[in-house]
N, C-alpha and C. Protein backbone atom coordinates (compact mmCIF):
# COMPACT_ATOMS: atom_id res chain seq x y z
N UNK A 1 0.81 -1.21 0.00
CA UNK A 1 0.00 0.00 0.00
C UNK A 1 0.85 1.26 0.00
N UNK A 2 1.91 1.18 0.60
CA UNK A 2 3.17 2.54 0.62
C UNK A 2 4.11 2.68 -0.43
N UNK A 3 3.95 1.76 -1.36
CA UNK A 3 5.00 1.55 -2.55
C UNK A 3 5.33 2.56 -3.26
N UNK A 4 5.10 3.97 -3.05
CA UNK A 4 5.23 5.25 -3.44
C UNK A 4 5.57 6.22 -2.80
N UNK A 5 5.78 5.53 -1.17
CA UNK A 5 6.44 6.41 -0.55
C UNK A 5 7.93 5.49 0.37
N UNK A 6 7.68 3.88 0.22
CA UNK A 6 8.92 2.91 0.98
C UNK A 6 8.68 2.38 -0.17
N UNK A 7 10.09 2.12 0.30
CA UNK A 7 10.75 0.91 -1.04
C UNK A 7 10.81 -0.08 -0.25
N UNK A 8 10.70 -1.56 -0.96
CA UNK A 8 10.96 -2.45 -0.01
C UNK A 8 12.03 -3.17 0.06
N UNK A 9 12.98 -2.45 -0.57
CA UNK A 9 14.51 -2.75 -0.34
C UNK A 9 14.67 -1.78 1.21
N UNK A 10 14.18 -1.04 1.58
CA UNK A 10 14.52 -0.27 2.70
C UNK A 10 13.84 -1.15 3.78
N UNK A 11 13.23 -1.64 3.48
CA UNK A 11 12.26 -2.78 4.49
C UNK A 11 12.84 -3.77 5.18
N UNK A 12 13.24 -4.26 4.05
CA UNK A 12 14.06 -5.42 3.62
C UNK A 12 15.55 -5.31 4.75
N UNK A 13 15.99 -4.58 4.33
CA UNK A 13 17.10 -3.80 4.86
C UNK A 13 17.40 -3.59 6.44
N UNK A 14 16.18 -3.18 6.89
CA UNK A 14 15.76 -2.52 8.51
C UNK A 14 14.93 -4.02 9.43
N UNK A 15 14.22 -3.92 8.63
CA UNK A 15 12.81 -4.84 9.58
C UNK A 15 12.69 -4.81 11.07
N UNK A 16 12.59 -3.41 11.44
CA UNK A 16 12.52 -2.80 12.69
C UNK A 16 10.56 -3.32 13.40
N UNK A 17 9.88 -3.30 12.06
CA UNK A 17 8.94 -3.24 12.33
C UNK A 17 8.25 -4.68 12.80
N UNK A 18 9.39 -5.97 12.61
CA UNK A 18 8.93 -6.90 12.69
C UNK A 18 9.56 -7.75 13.89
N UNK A 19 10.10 -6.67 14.62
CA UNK A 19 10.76 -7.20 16.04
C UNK A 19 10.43 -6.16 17.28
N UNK A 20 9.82 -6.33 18.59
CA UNK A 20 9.41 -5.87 19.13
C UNK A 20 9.79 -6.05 20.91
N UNK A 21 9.69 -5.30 21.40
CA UNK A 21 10.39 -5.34 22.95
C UNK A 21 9.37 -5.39 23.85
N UNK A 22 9.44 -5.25 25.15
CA UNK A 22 8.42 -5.28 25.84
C UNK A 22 7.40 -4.15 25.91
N UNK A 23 8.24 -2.97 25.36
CA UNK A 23 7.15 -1.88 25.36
C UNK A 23 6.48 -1.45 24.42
N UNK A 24 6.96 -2.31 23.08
CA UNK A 24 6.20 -1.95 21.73
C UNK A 24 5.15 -3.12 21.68
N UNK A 25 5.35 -3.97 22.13
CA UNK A 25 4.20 -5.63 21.98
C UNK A 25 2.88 -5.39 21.79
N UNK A 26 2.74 -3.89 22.24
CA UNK A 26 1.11 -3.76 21.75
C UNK A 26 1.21 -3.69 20.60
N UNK A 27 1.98 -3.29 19.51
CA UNK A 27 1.99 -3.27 18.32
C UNK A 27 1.57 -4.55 17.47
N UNK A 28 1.79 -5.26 17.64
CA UNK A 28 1.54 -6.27 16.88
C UNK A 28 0.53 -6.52 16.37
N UNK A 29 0.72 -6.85 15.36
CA UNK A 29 -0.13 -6.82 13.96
C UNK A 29 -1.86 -7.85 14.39
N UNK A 30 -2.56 -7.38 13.86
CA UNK A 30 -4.32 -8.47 14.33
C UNK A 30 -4.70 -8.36 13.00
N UNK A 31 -4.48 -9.82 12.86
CA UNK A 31 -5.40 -10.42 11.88
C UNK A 31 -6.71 -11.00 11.77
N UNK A 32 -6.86 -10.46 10.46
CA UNK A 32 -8.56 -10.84 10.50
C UNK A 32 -8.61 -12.42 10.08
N UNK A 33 -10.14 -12.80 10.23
CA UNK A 33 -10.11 -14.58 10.36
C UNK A 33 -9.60 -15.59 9.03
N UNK A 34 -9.81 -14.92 7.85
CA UNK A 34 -9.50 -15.46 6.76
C UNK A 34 -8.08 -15.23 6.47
N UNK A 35 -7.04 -14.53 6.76
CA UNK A 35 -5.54 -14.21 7.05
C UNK A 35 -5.12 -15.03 7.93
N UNK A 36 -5.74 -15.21 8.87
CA UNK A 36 -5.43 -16.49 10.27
C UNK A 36 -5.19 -17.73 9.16
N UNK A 37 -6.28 -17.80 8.90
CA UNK A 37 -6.48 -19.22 8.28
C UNK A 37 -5.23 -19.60 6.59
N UNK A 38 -5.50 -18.94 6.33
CA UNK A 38 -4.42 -18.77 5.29
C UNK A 38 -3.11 -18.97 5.56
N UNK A 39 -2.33 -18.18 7.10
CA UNK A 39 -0.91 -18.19 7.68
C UNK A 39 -1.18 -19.79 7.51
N UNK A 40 -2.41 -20.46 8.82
CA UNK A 40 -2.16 -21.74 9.26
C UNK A 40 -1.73 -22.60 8.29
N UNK A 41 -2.22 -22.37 7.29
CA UNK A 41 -2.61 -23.64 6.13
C UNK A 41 -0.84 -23.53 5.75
N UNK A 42 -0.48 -22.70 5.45
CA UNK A 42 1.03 -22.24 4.96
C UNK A 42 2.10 -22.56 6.00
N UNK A 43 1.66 -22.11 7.50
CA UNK A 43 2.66 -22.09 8.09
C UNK A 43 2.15 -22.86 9.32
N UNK A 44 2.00 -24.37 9.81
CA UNK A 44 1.34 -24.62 10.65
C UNK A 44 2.22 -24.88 11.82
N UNK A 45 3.26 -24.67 11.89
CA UNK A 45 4.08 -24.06 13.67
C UNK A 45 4.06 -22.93 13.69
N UNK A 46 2.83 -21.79 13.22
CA UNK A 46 2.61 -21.06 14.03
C UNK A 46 0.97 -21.11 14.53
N UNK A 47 1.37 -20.05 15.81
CA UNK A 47 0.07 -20.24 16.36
C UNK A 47 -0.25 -18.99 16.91
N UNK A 48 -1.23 -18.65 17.43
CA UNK A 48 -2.03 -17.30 17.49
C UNK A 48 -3.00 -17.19 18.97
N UNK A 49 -3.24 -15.46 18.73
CA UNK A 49 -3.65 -15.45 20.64
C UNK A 49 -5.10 -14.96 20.28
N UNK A 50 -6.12 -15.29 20.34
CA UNK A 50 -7.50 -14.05 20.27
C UNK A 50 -7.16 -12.61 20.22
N UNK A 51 -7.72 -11.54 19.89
CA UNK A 51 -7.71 -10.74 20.21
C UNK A 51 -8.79 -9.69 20.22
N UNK A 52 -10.20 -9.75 20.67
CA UNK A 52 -11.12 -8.68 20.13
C UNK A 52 -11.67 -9.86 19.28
N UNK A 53 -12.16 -9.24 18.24
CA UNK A 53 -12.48 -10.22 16.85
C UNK A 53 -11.34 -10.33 15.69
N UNK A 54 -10.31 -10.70 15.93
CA UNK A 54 -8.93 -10.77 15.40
C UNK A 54 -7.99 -11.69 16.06
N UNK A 55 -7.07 -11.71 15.41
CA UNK A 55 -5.88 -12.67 15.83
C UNK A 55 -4.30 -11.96 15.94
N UNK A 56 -3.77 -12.22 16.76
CA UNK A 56 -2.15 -11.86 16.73
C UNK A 56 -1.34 -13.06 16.81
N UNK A 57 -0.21 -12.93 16.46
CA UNK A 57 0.56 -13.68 16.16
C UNK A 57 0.90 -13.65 17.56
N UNK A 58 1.25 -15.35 18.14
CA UNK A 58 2.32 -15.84 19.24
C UNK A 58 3.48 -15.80 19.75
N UNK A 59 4.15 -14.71 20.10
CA UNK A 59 5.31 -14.78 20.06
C UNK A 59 5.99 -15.13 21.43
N UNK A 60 7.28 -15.60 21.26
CA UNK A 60 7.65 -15.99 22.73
C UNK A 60 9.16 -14.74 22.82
N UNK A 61 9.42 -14.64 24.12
CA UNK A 61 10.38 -13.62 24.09
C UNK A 61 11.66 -14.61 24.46
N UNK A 62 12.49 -13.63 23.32
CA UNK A 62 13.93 -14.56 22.96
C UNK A 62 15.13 -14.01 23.46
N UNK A 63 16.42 -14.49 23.85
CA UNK A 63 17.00 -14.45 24.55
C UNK A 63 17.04 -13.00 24.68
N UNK A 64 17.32 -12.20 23.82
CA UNK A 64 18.00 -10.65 23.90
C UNK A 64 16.32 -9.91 24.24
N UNK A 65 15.27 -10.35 25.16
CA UNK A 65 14.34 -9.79 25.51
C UNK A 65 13.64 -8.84 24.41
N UNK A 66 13.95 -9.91 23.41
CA UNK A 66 13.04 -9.47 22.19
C UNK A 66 11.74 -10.07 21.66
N UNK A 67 10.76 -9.95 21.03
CA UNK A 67 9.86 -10.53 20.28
C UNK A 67 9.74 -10.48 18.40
N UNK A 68 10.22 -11.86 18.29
CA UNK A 68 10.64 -11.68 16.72
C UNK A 68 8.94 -12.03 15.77
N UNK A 69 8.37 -11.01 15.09
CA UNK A 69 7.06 -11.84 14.33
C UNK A 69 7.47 -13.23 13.62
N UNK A 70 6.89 -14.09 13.97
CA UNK A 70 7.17 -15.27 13.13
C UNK A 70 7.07 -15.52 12.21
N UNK A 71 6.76 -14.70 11.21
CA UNK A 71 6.99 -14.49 9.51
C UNK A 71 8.49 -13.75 9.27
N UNK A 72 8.82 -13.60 10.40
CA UNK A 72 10.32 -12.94 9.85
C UNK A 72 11.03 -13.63 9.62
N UNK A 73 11.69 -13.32 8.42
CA UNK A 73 13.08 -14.27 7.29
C UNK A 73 14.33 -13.61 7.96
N UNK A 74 14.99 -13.82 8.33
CA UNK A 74 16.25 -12.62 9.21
C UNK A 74 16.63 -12.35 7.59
N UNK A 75 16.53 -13.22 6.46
CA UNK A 75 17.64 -12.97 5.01
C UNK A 75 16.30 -12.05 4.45
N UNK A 76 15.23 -13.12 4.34
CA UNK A 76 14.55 -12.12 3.15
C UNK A 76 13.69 -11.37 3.66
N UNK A 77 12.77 -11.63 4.85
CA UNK A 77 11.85 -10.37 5.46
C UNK A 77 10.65 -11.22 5.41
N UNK A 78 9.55 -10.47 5.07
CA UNK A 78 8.37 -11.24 5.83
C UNK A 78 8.08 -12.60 4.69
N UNK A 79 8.11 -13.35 5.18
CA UNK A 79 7.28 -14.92 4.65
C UNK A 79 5.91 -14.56 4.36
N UNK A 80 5.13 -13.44 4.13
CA UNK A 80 4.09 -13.71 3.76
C UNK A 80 4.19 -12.93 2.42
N UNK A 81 4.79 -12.51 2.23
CA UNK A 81 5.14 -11.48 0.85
C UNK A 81 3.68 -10.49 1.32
N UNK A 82 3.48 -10.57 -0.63
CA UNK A 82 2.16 -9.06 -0.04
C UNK A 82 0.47 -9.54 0.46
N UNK A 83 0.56 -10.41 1.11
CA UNK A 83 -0.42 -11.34 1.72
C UNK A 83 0.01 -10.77 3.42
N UNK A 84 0.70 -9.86 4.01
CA UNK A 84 0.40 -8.94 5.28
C UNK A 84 -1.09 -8.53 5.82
N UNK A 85 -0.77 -8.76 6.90
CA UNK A 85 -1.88 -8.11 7.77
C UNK A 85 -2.06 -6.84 7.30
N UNK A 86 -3.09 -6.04 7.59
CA UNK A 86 -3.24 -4.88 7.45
C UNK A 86 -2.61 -3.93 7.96
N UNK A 87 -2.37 -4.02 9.21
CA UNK A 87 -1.14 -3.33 10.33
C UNK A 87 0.18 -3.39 9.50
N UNK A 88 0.34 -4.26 8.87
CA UNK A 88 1.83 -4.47 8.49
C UNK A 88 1.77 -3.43 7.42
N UNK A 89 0.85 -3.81 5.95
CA UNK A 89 0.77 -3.10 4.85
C UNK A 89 0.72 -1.39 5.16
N UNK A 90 0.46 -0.87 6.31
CA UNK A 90 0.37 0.68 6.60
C UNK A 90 1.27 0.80 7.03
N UNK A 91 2.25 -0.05 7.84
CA UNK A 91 3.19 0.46 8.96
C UNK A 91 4.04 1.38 7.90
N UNK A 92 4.68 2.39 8.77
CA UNK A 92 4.58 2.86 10.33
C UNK A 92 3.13 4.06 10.63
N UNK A 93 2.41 3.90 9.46
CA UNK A 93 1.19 4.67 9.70
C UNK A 93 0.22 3.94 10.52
N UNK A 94 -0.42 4.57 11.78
CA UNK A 94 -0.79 3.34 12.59
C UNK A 94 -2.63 4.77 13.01
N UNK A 95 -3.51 3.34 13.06
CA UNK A 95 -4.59 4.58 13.46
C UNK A 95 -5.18 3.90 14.63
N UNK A 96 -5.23 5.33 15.66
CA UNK A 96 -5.31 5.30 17.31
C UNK A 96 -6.47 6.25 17.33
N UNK A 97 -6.81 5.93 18.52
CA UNK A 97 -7.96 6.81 19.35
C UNK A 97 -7.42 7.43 19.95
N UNK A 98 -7.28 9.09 19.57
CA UNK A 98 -7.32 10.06 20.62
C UNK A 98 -8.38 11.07 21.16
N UNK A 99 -8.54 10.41 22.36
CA UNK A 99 -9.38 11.06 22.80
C UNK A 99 -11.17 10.88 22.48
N UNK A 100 -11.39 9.77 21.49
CA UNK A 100 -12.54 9.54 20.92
C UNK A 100 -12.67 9.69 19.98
N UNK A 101 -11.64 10.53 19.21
CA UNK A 101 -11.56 10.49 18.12
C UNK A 101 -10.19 9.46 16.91
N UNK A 102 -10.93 8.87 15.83
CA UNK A 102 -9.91 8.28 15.02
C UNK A 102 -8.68 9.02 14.16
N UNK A 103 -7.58 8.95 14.53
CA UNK A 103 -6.41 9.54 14.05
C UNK A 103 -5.53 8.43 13.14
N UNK A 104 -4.87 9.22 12.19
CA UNK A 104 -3.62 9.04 11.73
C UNK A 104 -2.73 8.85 11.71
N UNK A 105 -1.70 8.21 12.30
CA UNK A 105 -0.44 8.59 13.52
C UNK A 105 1.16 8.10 12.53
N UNK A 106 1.84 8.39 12.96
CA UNK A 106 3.16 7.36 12.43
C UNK A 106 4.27 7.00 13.67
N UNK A 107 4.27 5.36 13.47
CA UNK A 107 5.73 5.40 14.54
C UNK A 107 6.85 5.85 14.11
N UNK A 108 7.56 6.98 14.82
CA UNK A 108 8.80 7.07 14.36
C UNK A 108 9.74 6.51 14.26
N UNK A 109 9.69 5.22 14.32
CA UNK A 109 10.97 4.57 14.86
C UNK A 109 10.98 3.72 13.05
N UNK A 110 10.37 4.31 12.47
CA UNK A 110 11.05 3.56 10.92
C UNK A 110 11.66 4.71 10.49
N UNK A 111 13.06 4.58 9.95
CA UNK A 111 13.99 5.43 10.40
C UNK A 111 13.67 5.91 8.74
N UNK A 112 13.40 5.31 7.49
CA UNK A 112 13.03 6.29 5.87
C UNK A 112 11.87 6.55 6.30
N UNK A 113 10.75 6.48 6.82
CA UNK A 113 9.38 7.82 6.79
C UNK A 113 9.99 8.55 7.61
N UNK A 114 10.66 8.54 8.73
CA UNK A 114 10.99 9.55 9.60
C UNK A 114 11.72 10.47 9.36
N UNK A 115 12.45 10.07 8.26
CA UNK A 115 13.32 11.36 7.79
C UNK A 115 12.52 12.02 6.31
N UNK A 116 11.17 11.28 6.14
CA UNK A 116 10.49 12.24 5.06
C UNK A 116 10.41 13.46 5.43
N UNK A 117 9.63 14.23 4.78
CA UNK A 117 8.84 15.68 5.39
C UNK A 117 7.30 15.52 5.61
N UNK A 118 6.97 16.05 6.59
CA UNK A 118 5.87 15.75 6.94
C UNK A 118 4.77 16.08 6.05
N UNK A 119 5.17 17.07 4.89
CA UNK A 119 4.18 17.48 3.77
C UNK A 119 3.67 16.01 2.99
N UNK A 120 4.87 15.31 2.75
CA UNK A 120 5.25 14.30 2.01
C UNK A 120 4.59 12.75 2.80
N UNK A 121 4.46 12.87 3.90
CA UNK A 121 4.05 12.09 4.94
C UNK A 121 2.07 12.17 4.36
N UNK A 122 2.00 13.57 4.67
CA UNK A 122 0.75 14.09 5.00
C UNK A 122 0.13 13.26 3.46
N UNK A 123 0.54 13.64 2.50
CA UNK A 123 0.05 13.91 1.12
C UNK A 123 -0.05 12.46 0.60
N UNK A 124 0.99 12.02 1.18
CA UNK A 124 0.91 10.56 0.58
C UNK A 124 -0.48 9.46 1.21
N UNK A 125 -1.09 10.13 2.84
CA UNK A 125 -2.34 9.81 3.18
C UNK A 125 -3.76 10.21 2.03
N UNK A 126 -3.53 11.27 1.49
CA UNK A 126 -4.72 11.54 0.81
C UNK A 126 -4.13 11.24 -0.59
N UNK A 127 -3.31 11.02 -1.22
CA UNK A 127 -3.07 10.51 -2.65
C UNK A 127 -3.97 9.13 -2.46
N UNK A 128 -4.60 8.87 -3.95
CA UNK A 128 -5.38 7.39 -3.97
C UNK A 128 -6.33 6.97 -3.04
N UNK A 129 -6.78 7.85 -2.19
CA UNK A 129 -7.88 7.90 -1.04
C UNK A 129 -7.24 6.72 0.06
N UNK A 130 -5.92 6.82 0.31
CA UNK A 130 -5.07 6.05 1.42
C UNK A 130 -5.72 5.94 2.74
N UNK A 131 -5.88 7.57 3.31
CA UNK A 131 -6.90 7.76 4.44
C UNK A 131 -8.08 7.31 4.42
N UNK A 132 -9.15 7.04 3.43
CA UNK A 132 -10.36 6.51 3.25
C UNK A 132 -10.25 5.20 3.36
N UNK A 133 -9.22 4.39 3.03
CA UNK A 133 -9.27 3.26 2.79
C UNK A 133 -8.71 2.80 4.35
N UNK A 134 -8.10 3.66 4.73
CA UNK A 134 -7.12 2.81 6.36
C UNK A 134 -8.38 2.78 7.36
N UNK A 135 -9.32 4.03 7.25
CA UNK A 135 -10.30 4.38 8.01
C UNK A 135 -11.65 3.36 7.54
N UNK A 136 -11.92 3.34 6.67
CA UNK A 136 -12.52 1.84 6.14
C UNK A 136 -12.56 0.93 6.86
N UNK A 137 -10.97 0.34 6.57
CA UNK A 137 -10.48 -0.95 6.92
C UNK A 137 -10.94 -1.20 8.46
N UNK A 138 -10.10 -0.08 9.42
CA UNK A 138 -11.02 0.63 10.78
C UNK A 138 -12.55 0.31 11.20
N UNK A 139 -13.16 0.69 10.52
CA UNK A 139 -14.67 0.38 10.58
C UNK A 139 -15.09 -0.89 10.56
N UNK A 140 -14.72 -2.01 9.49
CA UNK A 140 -15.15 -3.40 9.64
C UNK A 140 -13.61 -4.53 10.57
N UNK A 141 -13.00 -3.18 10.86
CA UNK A 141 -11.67 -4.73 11.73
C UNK A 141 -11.32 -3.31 12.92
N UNK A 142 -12.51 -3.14 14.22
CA UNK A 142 -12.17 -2.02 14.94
C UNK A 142 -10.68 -2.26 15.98
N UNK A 143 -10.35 -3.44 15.81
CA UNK A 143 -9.02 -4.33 16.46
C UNK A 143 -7.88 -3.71 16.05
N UNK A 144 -7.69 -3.16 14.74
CA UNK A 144 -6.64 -2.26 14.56
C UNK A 144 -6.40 -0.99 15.19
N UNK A 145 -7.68 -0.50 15.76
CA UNK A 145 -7.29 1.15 16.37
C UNK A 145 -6.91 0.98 17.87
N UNK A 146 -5.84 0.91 17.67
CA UNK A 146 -4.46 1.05 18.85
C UNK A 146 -4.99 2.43 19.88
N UNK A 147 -4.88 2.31 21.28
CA UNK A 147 -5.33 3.93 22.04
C UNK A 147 -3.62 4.61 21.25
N UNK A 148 -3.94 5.75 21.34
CA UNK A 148 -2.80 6.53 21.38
C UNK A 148 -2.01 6.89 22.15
N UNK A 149 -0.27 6.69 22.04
CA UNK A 149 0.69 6.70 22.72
C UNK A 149 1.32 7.90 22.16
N UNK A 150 2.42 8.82 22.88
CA UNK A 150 2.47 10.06 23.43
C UNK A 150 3.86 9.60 22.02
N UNK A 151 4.26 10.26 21.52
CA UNK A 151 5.49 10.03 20.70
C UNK A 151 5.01 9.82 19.81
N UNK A 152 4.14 9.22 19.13
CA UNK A 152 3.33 9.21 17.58
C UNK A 152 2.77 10.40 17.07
N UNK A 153 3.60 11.06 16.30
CA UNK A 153 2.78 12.33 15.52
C UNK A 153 1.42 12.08 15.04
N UNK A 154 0.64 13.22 14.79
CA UNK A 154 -0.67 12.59 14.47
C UNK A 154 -0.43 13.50 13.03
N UNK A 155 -0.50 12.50 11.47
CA UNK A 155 -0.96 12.95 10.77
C UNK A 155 -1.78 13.92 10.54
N UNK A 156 -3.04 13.23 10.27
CA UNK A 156 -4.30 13.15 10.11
C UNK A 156 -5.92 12.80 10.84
N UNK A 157 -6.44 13.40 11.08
CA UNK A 157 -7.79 13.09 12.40
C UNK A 157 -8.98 12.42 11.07
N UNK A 158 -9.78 11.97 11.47
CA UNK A 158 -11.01 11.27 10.71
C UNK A 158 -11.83 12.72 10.74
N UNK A 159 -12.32 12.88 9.67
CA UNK A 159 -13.25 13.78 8.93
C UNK A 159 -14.60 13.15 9.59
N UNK A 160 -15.11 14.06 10.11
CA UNK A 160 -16.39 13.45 10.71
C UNK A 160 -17.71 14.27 9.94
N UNK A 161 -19.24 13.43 9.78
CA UNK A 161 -19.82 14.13 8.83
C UNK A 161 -20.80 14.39 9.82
C-alpha cells in the first residue's frame, strides 16, 4: 500500500517493524479470520492469541528480551510477501484513538518515513484515497485502532460528517 512512498529494499534492509520489545508488543499486527487461516494452512508451527475479533501472532520472548514476528526471514523479510496483515501493509502509519476520536499517527521509529517531510508524509495519506481506505479498513476490523501513545505524531484526524 506505501509503494510510493517505501521501497521495499529499505524494508528489507531494517525490519525494525517486525521485532518488538516489551514496550512496543502492543503493536503487533491483528489479523482478521480469513488471514489467520491462510498463515495456518502455509505455516502450521505457528500459532495465534485471540484478540477482540482478530488474531495476533504468538510470540515468545527470545534471549535478547526481544519478540521476533514469526513471519520474519532474518535474510529475506516477511514470509508472507504481499499477503500482510493490514497493520503491516500501513506500517509505520498506525490509526489510534485520541481522545474519541480516530487519528492518523506514524511510529517514528522507521527510520526512511521519519526522515520524510511531513508534507510528504501528510500527502501521501490523501493521494489514492489512502486515508479513506485505512479508516474503512477501521470500521469493519475495529481491532486495529491502537489507544494513542504520546510520541506518535498525528498525521491526520477522521473527517467526521
Amino acid at each position: 500500500m506505501l509503494k510510493n512512498i517505501l521501497k521495499g529494499e529499505d524494508c528489507a534492509s531494517c525490519k525494525i517493524c517486525c521485532i518488538f520489545d516489551k514496550y512496543d508488543i502492543w503493536e503487533t499486527p491483528v489479523l482478521e479470520d480469513g488471514l489467520k487461516a491462510q498463515v495456518e494452512e502455509r505455516f502450521p508451527d505457528v500459532s495465534f492469541v485471540k484478540k477482540g475479533d482478530g488474531w495476533i501472532f504468538r510470540m515468545d520472548e527470545a534471549e535478547d528480551e526481544l519478540y521476533y514476528c514469526p513471519m520474519l526471514d532474518h535474510k529475506t523479510g516477511c514470509r508472507l510477501g504481499d499477503d500482510k496483515p493490514f497493520d503491516c501493509r500501513i506500517w509505520p502509519y498506525r490509526v489510534m484513538d485520541f481522545g474519541g476520536n480516530r487519528v492518523i499517527s506514524m511510529a517514528s521509529i522507521c527510520p526512511t518515513m521519519y526522515a520524510k517531510p511531513l508534507a510528504e508524509l501528510c500527502g501521501e495519506l490523501e493521494k489514492n484515497g489512502l486515508a479513506e481506505k485505512i479508516f474503512a479498513y477501521a470500521d469493519s476490523h475495529p481491532d486495529i485502532v491502537k489507544p494513542y501513545e504520546s510520541g506518535y505524531p498525528i498525521l491526520l484526524a477522521e473527517k467526521r460528517s
